[in-house]
C-alpha atoms as a PDB file:
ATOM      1  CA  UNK A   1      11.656  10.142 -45.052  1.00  0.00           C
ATOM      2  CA  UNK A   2      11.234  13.370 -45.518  1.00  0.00           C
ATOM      3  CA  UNK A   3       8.730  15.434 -48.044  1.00  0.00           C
ATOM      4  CA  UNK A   4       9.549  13.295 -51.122  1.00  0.00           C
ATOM      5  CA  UNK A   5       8.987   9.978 -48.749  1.00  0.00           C
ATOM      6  CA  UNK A   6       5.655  11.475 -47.798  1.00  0.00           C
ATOM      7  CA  UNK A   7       4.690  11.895 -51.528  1.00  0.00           C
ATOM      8  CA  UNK A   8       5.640   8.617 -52.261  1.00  0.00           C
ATOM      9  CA  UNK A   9       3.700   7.237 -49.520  1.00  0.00           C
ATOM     10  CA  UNK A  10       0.342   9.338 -50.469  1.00  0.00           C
ATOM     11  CA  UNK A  11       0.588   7.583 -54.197  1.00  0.00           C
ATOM     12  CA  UNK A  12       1.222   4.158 -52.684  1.00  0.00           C
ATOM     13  CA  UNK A  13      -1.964   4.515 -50.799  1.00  0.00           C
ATOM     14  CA  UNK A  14      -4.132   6.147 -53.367  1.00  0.00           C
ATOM     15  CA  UNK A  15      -3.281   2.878 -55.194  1.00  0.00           C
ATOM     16  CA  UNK A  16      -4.514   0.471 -53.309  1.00  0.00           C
ATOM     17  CA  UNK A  17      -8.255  -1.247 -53.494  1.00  0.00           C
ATOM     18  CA  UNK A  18      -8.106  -3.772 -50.925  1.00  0.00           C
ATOM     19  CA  UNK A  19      -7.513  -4.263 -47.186  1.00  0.00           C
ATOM     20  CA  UNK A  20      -4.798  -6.996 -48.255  1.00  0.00           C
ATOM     21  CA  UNK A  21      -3.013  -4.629 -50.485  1.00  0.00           C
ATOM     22  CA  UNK A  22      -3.579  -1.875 -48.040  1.00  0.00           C
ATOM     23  CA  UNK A  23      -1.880  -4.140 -45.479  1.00  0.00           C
ATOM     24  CA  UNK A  24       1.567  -4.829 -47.539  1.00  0.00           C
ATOM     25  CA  UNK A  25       1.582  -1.427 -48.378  1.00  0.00           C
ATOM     26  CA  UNK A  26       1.620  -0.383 -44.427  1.00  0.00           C
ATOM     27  CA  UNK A  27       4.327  -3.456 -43.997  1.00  0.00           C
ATOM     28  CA  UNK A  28       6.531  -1.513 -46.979  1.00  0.00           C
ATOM     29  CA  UNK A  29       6.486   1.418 -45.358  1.00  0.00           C
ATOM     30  CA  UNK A  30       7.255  -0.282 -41.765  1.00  0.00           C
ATOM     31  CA  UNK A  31      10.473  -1.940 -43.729  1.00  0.00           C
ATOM     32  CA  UNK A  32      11.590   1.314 -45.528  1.00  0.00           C
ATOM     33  CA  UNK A  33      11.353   3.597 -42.153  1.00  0.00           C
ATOM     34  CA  UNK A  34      13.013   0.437 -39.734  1.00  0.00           C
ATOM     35  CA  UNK A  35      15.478  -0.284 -42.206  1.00  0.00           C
ATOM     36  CA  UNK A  36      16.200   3.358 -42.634  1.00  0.00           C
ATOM     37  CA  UNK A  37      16.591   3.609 -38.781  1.00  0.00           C
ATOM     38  CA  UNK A  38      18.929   0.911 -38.413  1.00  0.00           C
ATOM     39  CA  UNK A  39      16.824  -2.233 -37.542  1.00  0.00           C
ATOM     40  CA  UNK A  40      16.848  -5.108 -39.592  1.00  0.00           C
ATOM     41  CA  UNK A  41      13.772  -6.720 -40.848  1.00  0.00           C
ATOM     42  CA  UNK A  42      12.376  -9.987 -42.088  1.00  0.00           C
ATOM     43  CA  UNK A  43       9.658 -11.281 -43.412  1.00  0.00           C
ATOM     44  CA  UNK A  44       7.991 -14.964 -42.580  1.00  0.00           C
ATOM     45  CA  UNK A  45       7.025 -17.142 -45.390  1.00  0.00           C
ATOM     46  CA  UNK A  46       3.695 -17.111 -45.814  1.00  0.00           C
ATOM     47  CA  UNK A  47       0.894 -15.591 -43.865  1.00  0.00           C
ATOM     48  CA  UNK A  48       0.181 -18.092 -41.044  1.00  0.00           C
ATOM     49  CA  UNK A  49       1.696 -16.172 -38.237  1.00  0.00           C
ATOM     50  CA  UNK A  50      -0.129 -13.273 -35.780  1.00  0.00           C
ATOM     51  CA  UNK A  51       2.640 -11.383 -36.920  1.00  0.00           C
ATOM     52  CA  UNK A  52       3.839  -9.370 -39.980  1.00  0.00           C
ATOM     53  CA  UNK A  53       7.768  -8.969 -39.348  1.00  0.00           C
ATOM     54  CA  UNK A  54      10.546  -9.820 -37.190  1.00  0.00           C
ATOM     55  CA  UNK A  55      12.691  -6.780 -36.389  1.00  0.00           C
ATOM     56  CA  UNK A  56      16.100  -7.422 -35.006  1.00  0.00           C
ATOM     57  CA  UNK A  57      18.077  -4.537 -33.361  1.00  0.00           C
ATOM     58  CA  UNK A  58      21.104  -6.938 -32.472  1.00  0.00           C
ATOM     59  CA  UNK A  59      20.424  -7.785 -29.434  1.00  0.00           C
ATOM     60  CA  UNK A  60      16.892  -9.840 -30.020  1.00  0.00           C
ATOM     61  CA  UNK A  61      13.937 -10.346 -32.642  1.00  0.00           C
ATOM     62  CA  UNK A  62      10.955  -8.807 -31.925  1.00  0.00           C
ATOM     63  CA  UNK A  63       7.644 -10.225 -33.540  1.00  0.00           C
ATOM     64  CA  UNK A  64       5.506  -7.469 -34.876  1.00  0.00           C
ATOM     65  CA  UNK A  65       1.943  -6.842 -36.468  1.00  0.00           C
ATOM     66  CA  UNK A  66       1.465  -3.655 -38.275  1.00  0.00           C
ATOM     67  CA  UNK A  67      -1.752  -2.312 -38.857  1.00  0.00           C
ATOM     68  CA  UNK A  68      -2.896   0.990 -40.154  1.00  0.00           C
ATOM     69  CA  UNK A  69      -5.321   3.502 -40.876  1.00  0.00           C
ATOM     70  CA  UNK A  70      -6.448   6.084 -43.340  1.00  0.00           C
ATOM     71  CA  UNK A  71      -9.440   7.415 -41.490  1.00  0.00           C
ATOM     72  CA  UNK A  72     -10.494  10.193 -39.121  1.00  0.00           C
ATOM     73  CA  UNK A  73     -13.939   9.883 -37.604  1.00  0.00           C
ATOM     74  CA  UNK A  74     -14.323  12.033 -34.259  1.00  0.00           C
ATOM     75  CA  UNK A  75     -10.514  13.474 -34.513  1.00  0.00           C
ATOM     76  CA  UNK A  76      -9.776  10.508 -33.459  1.00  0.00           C
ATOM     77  CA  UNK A  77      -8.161   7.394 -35.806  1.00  0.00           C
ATOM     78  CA  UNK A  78      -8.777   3.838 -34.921  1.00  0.00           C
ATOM     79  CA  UNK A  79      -7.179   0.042 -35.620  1.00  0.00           C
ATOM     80  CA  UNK A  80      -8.538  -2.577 -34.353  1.00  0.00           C
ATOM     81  CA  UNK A  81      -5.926  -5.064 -32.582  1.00  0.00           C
ATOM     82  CA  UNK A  82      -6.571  -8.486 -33.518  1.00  0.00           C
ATOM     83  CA  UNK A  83      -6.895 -10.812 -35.959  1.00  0.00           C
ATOM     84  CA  UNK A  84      -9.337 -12.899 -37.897  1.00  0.00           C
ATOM     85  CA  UNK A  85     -11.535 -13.030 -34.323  1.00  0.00           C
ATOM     86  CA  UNK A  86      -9.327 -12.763 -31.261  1.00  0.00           C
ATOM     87  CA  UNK A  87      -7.286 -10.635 -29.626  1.00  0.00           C
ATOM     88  CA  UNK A  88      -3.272 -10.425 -30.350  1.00  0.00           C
ATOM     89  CA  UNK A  89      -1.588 -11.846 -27.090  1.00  0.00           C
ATOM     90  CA  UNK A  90       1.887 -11.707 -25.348  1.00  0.00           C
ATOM     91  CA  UNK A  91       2.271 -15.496 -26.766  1.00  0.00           C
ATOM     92  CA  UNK A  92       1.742 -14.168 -30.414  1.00  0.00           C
ATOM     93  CA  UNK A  93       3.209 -10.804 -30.990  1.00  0.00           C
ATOM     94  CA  UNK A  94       5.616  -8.191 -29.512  1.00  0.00           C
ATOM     95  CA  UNK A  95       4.578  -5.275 -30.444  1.00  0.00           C
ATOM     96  CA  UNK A  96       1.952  -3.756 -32.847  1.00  0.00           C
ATOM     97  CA  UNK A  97       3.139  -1.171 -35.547  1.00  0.00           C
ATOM     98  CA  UNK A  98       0.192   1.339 -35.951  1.00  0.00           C
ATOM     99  CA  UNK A  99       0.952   3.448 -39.212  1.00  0.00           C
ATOM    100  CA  UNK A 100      -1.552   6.725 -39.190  1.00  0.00           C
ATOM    101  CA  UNK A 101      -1.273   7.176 -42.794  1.00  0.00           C
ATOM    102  CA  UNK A 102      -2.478  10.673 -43.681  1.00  0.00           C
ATOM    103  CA  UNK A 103       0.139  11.943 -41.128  1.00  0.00           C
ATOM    104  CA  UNK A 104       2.920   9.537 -41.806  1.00  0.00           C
ATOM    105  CA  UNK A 105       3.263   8.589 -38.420  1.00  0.00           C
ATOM    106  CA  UNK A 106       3.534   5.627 -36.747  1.00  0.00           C
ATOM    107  CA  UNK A 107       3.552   3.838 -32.879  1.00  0.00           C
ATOM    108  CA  UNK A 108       5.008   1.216 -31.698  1.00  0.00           C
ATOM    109  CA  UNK A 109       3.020  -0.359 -28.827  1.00  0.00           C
ATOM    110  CA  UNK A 110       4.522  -3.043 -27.036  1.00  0.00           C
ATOM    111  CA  UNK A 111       1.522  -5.692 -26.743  1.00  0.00           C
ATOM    112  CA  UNK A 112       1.652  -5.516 -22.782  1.00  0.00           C
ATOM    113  CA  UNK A 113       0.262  -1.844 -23.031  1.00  0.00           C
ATOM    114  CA  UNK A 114      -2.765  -2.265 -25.264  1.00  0.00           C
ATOM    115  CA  UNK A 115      -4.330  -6.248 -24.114  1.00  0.00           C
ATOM    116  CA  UNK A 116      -6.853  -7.172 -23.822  1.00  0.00           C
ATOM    117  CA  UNK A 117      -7.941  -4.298 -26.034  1.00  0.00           C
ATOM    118  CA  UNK A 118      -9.141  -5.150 -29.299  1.00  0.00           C
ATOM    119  CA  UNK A 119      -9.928  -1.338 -30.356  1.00  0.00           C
ATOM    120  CA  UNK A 120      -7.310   1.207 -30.253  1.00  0.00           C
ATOM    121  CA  UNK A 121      -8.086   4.597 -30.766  1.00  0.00           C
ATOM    122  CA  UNK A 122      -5.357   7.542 -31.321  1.00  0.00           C
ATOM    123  CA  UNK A 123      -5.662  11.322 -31.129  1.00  0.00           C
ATOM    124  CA  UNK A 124      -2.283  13.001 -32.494  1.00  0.00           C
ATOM    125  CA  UNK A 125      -3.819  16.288 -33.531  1.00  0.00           C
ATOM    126  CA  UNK A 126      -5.766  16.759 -30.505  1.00  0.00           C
ATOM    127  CA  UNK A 127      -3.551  19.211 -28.423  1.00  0.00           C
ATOM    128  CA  UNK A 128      -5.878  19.213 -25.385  1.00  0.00           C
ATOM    129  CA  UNK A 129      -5.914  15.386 -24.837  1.00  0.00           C
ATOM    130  CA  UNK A 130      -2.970  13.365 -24.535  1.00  0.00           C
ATOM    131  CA  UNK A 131      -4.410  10.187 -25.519  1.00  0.00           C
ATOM    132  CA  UNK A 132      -3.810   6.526 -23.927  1.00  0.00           C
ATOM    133  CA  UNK A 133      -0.932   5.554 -26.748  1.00  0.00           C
ATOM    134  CA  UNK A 134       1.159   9.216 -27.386  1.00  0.00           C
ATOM    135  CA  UNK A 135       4.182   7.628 -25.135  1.00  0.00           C
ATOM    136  CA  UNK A 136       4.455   5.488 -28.027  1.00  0.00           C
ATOM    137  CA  UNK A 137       4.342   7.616 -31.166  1.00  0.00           C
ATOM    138  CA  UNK A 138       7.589   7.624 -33.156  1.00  0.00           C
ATOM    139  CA  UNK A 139       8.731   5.030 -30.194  1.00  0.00           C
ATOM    140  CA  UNK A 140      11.460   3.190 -32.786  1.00  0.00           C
ATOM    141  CA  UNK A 141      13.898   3.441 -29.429  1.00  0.00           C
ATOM    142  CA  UNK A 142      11.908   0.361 -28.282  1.00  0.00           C
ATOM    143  CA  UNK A 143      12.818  -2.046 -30.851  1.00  0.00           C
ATOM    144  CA  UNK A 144      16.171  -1.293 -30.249  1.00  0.00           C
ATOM    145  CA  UNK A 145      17.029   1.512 -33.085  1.00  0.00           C
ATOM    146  CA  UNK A 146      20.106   3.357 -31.999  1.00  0.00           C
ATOM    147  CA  UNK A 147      19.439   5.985 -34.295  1.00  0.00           C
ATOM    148  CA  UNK A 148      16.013   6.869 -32.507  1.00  0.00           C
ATOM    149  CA  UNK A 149      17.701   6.400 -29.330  1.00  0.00           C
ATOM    150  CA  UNK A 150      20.403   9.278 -30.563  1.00  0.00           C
ATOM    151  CA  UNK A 151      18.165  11.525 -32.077  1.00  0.00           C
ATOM    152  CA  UNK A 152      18.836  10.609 -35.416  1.00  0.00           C
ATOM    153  CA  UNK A 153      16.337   8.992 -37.149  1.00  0.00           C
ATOM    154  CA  UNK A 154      12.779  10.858 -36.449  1.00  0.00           C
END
């Protein structure tokens, strides 16, 4: 997506009112950008599982949660990686989908590198630091997209 996606995205957002609707918006812009990468993507019925989507590169099916977040406090943006009360685990997820809205930019964090963590915190403007999680920004190679593993699709 380039400048027109971002636009698009910015209106989506200033749209929403709730954390719900704030949630499928993230999970619309997770399909749009995976699906434009290559990946496949469905969605469970209903809201029962830990995780959002199921992303198949065609070799497996990945199980992941996406979260996201609008705001800055500290130059620093922050998700917090659970659900209702506990922390996601390697029996409930594969990887968490953190979408830094403002800068339309997302990681992909396979769950191994952020439990037991429940608060994940993400500095992408700060030049100086190179914080915990930048290995995984733009990361789409992990999920198996050929065209992020070719260059192509960041």
């Amino acid at each position: 997506m380039e400048l027109e996606g971002a636009i698009w995205v910015a209106e989506i957002w200033a749209a929403a009112d709730t954390r719900k609707k704030l949630g499928e918006q993230a999970e619309a812009v997770f399909l749009s950008k995976a699906t434009g990468m290559g990946l496949s993507v469905a969605k469970p019925w209903g809201d029962s599982e830990r995780y959002d989507l199921i992303v198949g590169s065609g070799r497996r099916l990945w199980r992941v949660q996406v979260k996201s977040t609008r705001y800055v406090g500290e130059r620093r943006f922050s998700i917090t990686a659970r659900g209702c009360t506990a922390a996601y685990t390697e029996d409930e997820i594969d990887f968490l989908a953190v979408y830094i809205v403002p800068l339309d930019l997302w990681y992909l964090i396979p769950v191994k590198a952020f439990t037991p963590r429940k608060c994940l915190r993400f500095y992408p403007e700060d030049k100086s630091s190179r914080g915990r999680y930048e290995k995984y920004r733009e990361a789409w190679w992990r999920i198996g997209s050929t065209e992020a593993r070719a260059g192509r699709g960041l």
